[in-house]
C-alpha atoms as a PDB file:
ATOM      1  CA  UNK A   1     -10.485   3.580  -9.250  1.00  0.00           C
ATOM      2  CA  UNK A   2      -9.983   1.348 -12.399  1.00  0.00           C
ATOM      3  CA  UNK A   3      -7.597  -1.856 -11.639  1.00  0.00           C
ATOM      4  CA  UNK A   4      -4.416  -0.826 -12.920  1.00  0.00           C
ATOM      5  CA  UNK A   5      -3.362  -1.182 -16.087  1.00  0.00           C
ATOM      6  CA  UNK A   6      -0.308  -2.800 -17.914  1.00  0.00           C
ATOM      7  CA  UNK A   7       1.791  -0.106 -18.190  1.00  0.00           C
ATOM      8  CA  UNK A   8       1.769   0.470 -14.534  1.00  0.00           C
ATOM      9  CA  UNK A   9       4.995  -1.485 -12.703  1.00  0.00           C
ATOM     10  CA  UNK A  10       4.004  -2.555  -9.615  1.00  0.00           C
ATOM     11  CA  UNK A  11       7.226  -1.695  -7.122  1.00  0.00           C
ATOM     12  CA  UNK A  12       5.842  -3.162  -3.898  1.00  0.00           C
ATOM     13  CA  UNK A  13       2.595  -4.727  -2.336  1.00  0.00           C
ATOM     14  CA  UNK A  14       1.458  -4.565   0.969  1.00  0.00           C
ATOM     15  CA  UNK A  15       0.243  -8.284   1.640  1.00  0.00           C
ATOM     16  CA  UNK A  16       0.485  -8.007   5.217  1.00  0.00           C
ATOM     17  CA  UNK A  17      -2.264  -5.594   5.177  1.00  0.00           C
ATOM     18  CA  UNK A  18      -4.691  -7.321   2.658  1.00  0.00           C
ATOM     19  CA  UNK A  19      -4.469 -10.239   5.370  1.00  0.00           C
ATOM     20  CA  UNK A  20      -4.549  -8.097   8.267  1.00  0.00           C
ATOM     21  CA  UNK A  21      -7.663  -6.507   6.927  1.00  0.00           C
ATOM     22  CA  UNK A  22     -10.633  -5.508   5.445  1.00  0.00           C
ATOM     23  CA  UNK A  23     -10.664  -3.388   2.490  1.00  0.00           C
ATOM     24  CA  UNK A  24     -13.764  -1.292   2.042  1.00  0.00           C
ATOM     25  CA  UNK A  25     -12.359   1.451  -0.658  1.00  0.00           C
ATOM     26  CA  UNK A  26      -9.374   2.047  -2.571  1.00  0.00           C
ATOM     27  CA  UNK A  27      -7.890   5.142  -3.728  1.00  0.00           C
ATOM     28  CA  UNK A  28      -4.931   6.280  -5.902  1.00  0.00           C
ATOM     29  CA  UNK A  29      -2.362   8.685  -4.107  1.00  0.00           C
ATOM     30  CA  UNK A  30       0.465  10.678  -5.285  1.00  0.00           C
ATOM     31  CA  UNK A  31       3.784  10.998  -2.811  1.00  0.00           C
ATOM     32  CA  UNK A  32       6.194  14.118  -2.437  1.00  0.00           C
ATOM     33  CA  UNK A  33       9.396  12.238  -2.746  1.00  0.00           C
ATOM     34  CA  UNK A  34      13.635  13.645  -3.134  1.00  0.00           C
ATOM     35  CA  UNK A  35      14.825  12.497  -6.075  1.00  0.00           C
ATOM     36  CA  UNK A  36      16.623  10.069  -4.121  1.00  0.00           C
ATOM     37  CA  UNK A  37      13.943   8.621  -2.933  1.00  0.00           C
ATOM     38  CA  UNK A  38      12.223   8.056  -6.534  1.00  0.00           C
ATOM     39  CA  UNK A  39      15.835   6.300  -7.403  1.00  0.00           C
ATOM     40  CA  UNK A  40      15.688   4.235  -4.598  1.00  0.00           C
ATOM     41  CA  UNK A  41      12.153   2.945  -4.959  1.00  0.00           C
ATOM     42  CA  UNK A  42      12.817   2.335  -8.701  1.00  0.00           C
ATOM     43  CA  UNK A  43      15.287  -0.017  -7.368  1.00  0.00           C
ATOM     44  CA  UNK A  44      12.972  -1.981  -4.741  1.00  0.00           C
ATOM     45  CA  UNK A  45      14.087  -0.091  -1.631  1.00  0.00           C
ATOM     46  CA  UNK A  46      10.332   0.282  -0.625  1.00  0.00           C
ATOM     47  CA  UNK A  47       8.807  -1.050   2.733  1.00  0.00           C
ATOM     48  CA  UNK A  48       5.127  -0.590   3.763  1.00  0.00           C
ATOM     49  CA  UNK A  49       5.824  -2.980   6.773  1.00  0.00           C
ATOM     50  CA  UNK A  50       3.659  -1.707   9.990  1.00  0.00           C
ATOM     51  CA  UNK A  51       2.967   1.812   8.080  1.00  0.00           C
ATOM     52  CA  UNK A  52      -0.158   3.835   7.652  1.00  0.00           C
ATOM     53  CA  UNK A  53      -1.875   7.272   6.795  1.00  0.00           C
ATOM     54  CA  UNK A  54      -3.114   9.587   9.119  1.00  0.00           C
ATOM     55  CA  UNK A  55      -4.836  12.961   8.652  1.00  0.00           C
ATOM     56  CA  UNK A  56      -2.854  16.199   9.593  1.00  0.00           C
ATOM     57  CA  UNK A  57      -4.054  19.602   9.273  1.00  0.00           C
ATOM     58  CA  UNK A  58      -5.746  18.532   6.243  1.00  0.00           C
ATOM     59  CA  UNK A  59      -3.649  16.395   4.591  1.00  0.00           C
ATOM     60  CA  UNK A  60      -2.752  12.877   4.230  1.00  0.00           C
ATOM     61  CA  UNK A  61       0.533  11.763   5.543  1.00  0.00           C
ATOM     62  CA  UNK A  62       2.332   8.115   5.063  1.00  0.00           C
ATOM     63  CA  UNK A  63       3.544   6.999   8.393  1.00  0.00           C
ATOM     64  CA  UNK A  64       6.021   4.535   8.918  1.00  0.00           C
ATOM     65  CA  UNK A  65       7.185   3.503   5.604  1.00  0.00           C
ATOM     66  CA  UNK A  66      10.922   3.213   4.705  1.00  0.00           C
ATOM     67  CA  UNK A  67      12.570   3.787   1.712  1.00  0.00           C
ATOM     68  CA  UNK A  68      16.119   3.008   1.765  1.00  0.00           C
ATOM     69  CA  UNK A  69      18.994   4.886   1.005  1.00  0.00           C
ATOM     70  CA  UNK A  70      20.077   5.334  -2.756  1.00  0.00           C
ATOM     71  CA  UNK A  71      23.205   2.705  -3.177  1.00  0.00           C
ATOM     72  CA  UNK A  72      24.956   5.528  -5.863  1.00  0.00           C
ATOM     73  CA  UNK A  73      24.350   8.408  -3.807  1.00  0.00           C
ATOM     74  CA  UNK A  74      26.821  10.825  -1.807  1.00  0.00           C
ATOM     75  CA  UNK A  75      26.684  11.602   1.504  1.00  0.00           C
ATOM     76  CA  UNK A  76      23.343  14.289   0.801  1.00  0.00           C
ATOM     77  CA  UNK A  77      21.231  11.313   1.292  1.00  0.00           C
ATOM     78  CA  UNK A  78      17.177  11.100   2.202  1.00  0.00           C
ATOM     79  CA  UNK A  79      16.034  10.588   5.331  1.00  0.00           C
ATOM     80  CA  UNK A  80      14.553   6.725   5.608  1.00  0.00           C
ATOM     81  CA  UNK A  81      12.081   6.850   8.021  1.00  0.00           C
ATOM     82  CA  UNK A  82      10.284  10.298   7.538  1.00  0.00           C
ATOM     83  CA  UNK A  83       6.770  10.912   7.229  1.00  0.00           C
ATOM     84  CA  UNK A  84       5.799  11.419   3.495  1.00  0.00           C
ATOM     85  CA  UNK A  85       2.888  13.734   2.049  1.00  0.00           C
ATOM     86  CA  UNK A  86       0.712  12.120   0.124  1.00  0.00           C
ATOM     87  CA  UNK A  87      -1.263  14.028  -2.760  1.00  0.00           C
ATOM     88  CA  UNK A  88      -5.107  13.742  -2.756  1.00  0.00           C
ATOM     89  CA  UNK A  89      -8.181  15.973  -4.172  1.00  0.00           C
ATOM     90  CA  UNK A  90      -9.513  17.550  -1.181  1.00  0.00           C
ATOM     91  CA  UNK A  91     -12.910  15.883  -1.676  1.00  0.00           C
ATOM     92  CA  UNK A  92     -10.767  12.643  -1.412  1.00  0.00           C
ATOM     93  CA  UNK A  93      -9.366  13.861   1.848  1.00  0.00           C
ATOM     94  CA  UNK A  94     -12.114  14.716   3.158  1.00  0.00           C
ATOM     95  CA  UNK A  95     -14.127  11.691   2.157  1.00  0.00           C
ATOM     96  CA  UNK A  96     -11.476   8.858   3.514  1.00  0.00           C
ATOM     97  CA  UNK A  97     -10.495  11.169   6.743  1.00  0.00           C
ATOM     98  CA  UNK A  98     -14.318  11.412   7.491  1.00  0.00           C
ATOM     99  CA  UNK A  99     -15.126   7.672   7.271  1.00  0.00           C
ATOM    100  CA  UNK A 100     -12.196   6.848   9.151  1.00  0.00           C
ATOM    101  CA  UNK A 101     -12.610   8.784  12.411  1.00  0.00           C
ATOM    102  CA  UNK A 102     -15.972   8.166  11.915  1.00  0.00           C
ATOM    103  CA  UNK A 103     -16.369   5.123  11.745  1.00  0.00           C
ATOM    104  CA  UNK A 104     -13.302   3.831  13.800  1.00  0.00           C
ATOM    105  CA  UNK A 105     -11.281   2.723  10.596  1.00  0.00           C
ATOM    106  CA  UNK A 106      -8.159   2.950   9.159  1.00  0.00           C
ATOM    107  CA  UNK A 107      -6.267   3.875   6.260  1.00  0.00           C
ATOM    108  CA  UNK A 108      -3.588   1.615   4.870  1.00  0.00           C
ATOM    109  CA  UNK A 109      -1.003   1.332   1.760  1.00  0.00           C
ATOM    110  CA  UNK A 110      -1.509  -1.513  -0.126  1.00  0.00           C
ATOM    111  CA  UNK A 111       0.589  -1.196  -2.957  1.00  0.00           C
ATOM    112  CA  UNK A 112       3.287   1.448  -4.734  1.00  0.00           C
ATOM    113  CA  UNK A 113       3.736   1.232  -8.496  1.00  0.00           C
ATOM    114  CA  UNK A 114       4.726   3.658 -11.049  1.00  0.00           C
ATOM    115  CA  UNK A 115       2.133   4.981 -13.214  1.00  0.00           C
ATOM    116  CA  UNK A 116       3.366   7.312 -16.510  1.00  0.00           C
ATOM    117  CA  UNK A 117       7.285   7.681 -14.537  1.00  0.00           C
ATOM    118  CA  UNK A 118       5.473   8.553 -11.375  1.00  0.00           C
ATOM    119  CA  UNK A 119       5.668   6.918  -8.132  1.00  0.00           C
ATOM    120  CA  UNK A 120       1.996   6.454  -6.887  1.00  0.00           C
ATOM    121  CA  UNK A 121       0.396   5.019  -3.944  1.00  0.00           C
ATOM    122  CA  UNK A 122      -2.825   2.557  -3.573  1.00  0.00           C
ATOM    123  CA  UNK A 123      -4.393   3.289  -0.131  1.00  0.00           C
ATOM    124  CA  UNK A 124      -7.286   1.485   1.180  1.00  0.00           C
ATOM    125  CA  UNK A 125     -10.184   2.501   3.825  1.00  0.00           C
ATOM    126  CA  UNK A 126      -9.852  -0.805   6.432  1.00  0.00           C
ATOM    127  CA  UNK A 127     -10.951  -2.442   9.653  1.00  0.00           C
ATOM    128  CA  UNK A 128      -8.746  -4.576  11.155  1.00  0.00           C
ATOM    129  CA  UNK A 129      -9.968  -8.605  10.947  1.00  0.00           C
ATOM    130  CA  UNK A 130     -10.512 -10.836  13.674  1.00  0.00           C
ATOM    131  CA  UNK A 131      -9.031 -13.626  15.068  1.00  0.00           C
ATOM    132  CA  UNK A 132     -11.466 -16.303  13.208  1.00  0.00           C
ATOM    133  CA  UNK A 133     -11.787 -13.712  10.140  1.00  0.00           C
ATOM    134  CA  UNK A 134      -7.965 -14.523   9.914  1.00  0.00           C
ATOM    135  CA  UNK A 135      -7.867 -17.947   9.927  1.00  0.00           C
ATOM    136  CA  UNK A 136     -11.079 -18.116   7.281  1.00  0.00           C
ATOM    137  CA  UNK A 137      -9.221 -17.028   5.002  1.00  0.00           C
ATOM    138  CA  UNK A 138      -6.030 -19.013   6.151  1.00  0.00           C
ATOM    139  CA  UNK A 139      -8.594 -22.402   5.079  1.00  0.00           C
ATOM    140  CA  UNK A 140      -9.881 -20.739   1.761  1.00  0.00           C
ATOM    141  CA  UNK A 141      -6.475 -20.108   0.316  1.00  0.00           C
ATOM    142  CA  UNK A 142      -5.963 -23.942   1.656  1.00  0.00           C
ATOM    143  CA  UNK A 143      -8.677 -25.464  -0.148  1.00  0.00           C
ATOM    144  CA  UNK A 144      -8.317 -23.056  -3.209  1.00  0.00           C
ATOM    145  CA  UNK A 145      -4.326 -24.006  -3.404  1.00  0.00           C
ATOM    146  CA  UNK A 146      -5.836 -27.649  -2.855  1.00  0.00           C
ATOM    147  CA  UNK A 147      -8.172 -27.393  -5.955  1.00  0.00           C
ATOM    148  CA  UNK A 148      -5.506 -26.038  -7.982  1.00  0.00           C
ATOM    149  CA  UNK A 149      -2.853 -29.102  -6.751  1.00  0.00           C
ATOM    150  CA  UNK A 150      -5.581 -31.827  -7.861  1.00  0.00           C
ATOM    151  CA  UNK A 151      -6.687 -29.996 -11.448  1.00  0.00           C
ATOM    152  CA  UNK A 152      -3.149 -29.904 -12.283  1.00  0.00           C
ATOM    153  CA  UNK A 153      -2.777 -33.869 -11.135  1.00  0.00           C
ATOM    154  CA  UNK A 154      -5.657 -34.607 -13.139  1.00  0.00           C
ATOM    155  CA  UNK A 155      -4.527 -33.074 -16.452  1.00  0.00           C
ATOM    156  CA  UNK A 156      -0.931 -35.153 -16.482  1.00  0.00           C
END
């Protein structure tokens, strides 16, 4: 998949998980959403926390994530917490579903953005990171935020 491009609006990232772990490959997923739901998450009511896509019946589902209710919406509201389908090729399916029971991996969201006034979905083939993988990273954002701090000192 191509990095995105400026005229996609990114609505909400997943950080967590791009700590958390490994990203082997990426992927570009539609969701079947109520309208509601597409007003909301225009809004920022989006929330990937502890969510993530399983295989049913052959086809991806998004587990866990929570969009919140529409604020100008009647009492025929969405449901927040359901499980949402997520729209793949089949090869696609097939491919990520395969390499993740396979291989003991997982599939996580990692960011929602809207791409031509559609809501899509970035979802990423991981392994979960170690204790010391964790805190490698912890010291390489240290020393890169370091190296920016004493740059920007030596310029003024």
């Amino acid at each position: 998949m191509a990095e995105h491009q400026s005229q996609d609006k990114v609505i909400a990232s997943n950080r967590k998980a791009l700590f958390n772990y490994e990203i082997f490959e990426r992927a570009e997923a539609g969701m079947v959403l109520a309208g509601s739901e597409v007003k909301s998450i225009r809004e920022g009511g989006l929330n990937f926390r502890d969510s993530f896509v399983e295989r049913r019946a052959g086809e991806m589902w998004l587990i866990g994530c929570r969009i919140g209710p529409y604020s100008h919406s009647n009492t025929q509201n969405h449901a927040e917490d359901r499980d949402r389908k997520l729209l793949l090729h089949k090869r696609e399916i097939l491919k990520f579903g395969g390499k993740a029971t396979e291989r003991g991996l997982t599939i996580v969201p990692l960011r929602a953005y809207l791409k031509n006034g559609r809501v899509k979905v970035e979802i990423g083939l991981a392994r979960g990171k170690q204790m010391h993988d964790k805190r490698e990273a912890l010291k390489r954002k240290d020393i890169e935020r370091e190296t920016r701090q004493a740059i920007r000192t030596r310029r003024d």
